[in-house]
N, C-alpha and C. Protein backbone atom coordinates (compact mmCIF):
# COMPACT_ATOMS: atom_id res chain seq x y z
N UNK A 1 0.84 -1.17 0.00
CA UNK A 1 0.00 0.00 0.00
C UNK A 1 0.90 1.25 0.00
N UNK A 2 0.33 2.24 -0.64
CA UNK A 2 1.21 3.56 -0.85
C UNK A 2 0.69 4.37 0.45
N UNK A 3 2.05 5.34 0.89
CA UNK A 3 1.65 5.87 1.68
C UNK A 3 -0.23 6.74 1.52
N UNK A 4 0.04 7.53 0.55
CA UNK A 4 -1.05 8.36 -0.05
C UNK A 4 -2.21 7.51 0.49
N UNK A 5 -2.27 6.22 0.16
CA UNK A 5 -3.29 5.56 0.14
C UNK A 5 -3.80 4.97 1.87
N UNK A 6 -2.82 4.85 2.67
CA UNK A 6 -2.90 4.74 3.68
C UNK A 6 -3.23 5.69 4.35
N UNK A 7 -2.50 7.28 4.00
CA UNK A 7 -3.69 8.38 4.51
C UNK A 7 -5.23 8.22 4.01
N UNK A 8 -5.26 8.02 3.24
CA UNK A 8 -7.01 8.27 2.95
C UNK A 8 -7.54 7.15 3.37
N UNK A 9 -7.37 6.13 3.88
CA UNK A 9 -7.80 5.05 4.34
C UNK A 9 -7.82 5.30 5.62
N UNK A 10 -7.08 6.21 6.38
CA UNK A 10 -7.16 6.73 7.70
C UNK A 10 -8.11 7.52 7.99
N UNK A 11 -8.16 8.52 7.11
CA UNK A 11 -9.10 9.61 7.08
C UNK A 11 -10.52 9.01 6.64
N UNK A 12 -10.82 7.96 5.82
CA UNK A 12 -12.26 7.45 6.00
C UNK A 12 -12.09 6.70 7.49
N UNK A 13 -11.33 5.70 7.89
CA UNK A 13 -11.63 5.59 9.20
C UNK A 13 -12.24 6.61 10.56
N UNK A 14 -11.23 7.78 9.84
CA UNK A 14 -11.79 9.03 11.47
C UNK A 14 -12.82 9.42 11.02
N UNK A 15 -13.68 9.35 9.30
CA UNK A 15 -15.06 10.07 9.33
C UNK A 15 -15.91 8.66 10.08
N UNK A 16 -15.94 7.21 10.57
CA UNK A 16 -16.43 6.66 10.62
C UNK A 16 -16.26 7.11 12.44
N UNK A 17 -15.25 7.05 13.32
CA UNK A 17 -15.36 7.75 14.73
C UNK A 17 -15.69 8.64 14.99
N UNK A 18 -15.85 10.36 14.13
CA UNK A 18 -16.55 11.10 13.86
C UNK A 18 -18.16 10.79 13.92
N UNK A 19 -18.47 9.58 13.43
CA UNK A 19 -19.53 9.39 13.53
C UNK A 19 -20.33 8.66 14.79
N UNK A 20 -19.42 7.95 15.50
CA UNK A 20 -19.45 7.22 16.66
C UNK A 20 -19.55 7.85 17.77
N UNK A 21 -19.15 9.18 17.71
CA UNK A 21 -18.91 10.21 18.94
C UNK A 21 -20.24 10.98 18.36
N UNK A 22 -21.02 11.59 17.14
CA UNK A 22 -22.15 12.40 17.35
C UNK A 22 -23.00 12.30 18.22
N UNK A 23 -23.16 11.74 18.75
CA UNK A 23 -24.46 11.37 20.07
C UNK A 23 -24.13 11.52 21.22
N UNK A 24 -22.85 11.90 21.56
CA UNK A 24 -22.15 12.04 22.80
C UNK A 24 -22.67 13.97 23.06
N UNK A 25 -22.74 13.91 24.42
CA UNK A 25 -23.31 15.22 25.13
C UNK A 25 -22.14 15.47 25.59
N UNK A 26 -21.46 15.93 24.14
CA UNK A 26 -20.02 17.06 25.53
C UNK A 26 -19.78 17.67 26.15
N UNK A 27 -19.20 18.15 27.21
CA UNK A 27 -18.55 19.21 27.75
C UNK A 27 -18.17 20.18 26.74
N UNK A 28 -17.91 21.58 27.54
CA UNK A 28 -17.57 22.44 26.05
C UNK A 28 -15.74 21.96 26.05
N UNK A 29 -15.24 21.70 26.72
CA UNK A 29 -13.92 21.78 26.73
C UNK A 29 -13.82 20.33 25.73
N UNK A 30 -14.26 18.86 25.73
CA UNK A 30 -14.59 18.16 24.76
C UNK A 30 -14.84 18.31 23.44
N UNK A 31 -16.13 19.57 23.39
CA UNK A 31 -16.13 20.05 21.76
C UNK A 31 -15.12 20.66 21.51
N UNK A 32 -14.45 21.39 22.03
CA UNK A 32 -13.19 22.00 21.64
C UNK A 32 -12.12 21.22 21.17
N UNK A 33 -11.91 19.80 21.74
CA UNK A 33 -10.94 18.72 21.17
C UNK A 33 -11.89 18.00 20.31
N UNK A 34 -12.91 17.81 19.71
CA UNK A 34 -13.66 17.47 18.62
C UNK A 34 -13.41 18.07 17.46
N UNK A 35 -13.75 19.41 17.65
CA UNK A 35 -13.25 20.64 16.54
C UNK A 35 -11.47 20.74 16.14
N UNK A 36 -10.43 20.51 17.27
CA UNK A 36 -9.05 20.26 16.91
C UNK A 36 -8.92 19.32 16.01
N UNK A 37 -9.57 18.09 16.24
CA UNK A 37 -9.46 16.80 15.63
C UNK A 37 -9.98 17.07 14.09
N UNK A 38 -10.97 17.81 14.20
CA UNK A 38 -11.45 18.31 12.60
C UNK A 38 -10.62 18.91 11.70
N UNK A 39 -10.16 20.09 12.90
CA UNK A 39 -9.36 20.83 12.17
C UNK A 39 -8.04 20.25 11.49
N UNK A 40 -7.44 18.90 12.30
CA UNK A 40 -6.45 18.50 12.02
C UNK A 40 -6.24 17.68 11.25
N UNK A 41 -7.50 17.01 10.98
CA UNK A 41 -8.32 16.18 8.99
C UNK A 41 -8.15 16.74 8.42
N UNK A 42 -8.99 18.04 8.26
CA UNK A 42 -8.55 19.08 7.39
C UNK A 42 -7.24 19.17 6.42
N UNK A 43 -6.24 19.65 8.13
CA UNK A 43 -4.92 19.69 7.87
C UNK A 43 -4.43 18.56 6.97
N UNK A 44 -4.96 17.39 6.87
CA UNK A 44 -4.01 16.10 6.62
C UNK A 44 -4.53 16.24 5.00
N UNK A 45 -5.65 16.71 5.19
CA UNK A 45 -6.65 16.50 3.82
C UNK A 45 -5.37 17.65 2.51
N UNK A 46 -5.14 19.00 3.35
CA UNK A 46 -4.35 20.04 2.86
C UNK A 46 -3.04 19.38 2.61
N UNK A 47 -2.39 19.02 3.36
CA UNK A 47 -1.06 18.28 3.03
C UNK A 47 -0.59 17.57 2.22
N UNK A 48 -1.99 16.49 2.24
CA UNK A 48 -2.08 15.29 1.37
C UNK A 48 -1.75 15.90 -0.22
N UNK A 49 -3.07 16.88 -0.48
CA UNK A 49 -2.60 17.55 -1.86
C UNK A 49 -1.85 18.52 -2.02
N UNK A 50 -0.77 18.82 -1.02
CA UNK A 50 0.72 19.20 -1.62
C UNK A 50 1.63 18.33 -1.59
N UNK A 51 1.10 17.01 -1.57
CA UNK A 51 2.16 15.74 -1.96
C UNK A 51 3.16 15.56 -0.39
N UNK A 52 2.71 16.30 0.54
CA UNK A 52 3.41 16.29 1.57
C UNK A 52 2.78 15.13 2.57
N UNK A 53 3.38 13.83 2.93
CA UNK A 53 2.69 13.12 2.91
C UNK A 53 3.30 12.83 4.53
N UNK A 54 4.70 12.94 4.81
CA UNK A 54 4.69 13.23 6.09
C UNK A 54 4.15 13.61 7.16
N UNK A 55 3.77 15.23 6.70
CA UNK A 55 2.56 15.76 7.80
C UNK A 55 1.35 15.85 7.68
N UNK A 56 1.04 14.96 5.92
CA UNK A 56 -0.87 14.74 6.16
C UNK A 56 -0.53 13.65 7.44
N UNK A 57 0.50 12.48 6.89
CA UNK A 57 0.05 11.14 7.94
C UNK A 57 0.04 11.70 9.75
N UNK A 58 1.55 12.61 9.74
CA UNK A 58 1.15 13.50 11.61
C UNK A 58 0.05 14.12 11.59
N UNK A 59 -0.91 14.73 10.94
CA UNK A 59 -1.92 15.14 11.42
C UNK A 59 -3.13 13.93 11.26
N UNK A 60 -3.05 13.29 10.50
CA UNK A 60 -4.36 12.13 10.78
C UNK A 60 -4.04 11.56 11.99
N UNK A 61 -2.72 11.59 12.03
CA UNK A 61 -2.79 10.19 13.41
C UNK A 61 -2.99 10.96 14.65
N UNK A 62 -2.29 12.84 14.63
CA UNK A 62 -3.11 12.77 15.95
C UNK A 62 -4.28 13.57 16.08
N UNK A 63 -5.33 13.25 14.95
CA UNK A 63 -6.47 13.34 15.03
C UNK A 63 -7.33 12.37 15.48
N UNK A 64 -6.65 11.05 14.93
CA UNK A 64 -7.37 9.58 15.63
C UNK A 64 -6.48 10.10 16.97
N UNK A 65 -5.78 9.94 17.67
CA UNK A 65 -5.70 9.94 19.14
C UNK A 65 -6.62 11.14 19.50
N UNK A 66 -6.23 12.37 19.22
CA UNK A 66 -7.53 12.74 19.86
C UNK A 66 -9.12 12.46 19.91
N UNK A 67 -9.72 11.82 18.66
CA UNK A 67 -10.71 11.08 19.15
C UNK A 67 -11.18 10.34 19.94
N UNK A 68 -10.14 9.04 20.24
CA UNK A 68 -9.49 7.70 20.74
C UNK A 68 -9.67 8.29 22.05
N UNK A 69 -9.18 9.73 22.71
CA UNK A 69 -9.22 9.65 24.18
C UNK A 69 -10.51 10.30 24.31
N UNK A 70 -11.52 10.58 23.42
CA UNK A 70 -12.75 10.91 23.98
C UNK A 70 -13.50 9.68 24.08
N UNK A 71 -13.67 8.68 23.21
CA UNK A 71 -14.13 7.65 23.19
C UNK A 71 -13.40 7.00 24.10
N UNK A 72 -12.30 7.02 24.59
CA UNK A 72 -11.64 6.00 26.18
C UNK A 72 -12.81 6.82 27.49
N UNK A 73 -12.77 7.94 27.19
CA UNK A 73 -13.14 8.70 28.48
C UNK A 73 -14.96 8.18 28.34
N UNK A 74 -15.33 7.83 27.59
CA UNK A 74 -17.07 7.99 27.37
C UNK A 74 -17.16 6.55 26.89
N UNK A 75 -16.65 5.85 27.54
CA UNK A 75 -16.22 4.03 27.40
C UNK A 75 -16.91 3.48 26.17
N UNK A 76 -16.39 3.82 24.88
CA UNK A 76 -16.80 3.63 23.81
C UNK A 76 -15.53 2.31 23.15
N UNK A 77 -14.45 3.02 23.67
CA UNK A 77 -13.36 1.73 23.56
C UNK A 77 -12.59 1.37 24.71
């Protein structure tokens, strides 16, 4: 598998935890690390198409950890 391809295979994974967490009643300090995590797809999404594939893959991955510890905290995993 190509890197490229392993980002976007990441990034459909976090729209699928994205989706796992909508039903959750956050705290505002929670939505605030919801919205980082977005913002930081984004980021990976931006990177990705400047061929910069280094810091799309650092920003997907710590967009899944920041998901990962809302879903630890709200015993989802």
């Amino acid at each position: 598998m190509k890197n490229n391809e392993r980002i976007i295979l990441d990034i459909d994974k976090l729209d699928v935890s994205f989706k796992d967490i909508e039903n959750i009643d956050f705290s505002d300090k929670e939505k605030e690390v919801v919205e980082r995590a977005k913002s930081y797809k984004y980021d990976s999404q931006y990177y990705l198409k400047k061929e910069d594939e280094m810091t799309s893959f650092g920003c997907i991955t710590y967009s899944h950890g920041l998901i990962d510890a809302l879903k630890i905290i709200h015993k989802l995993i």
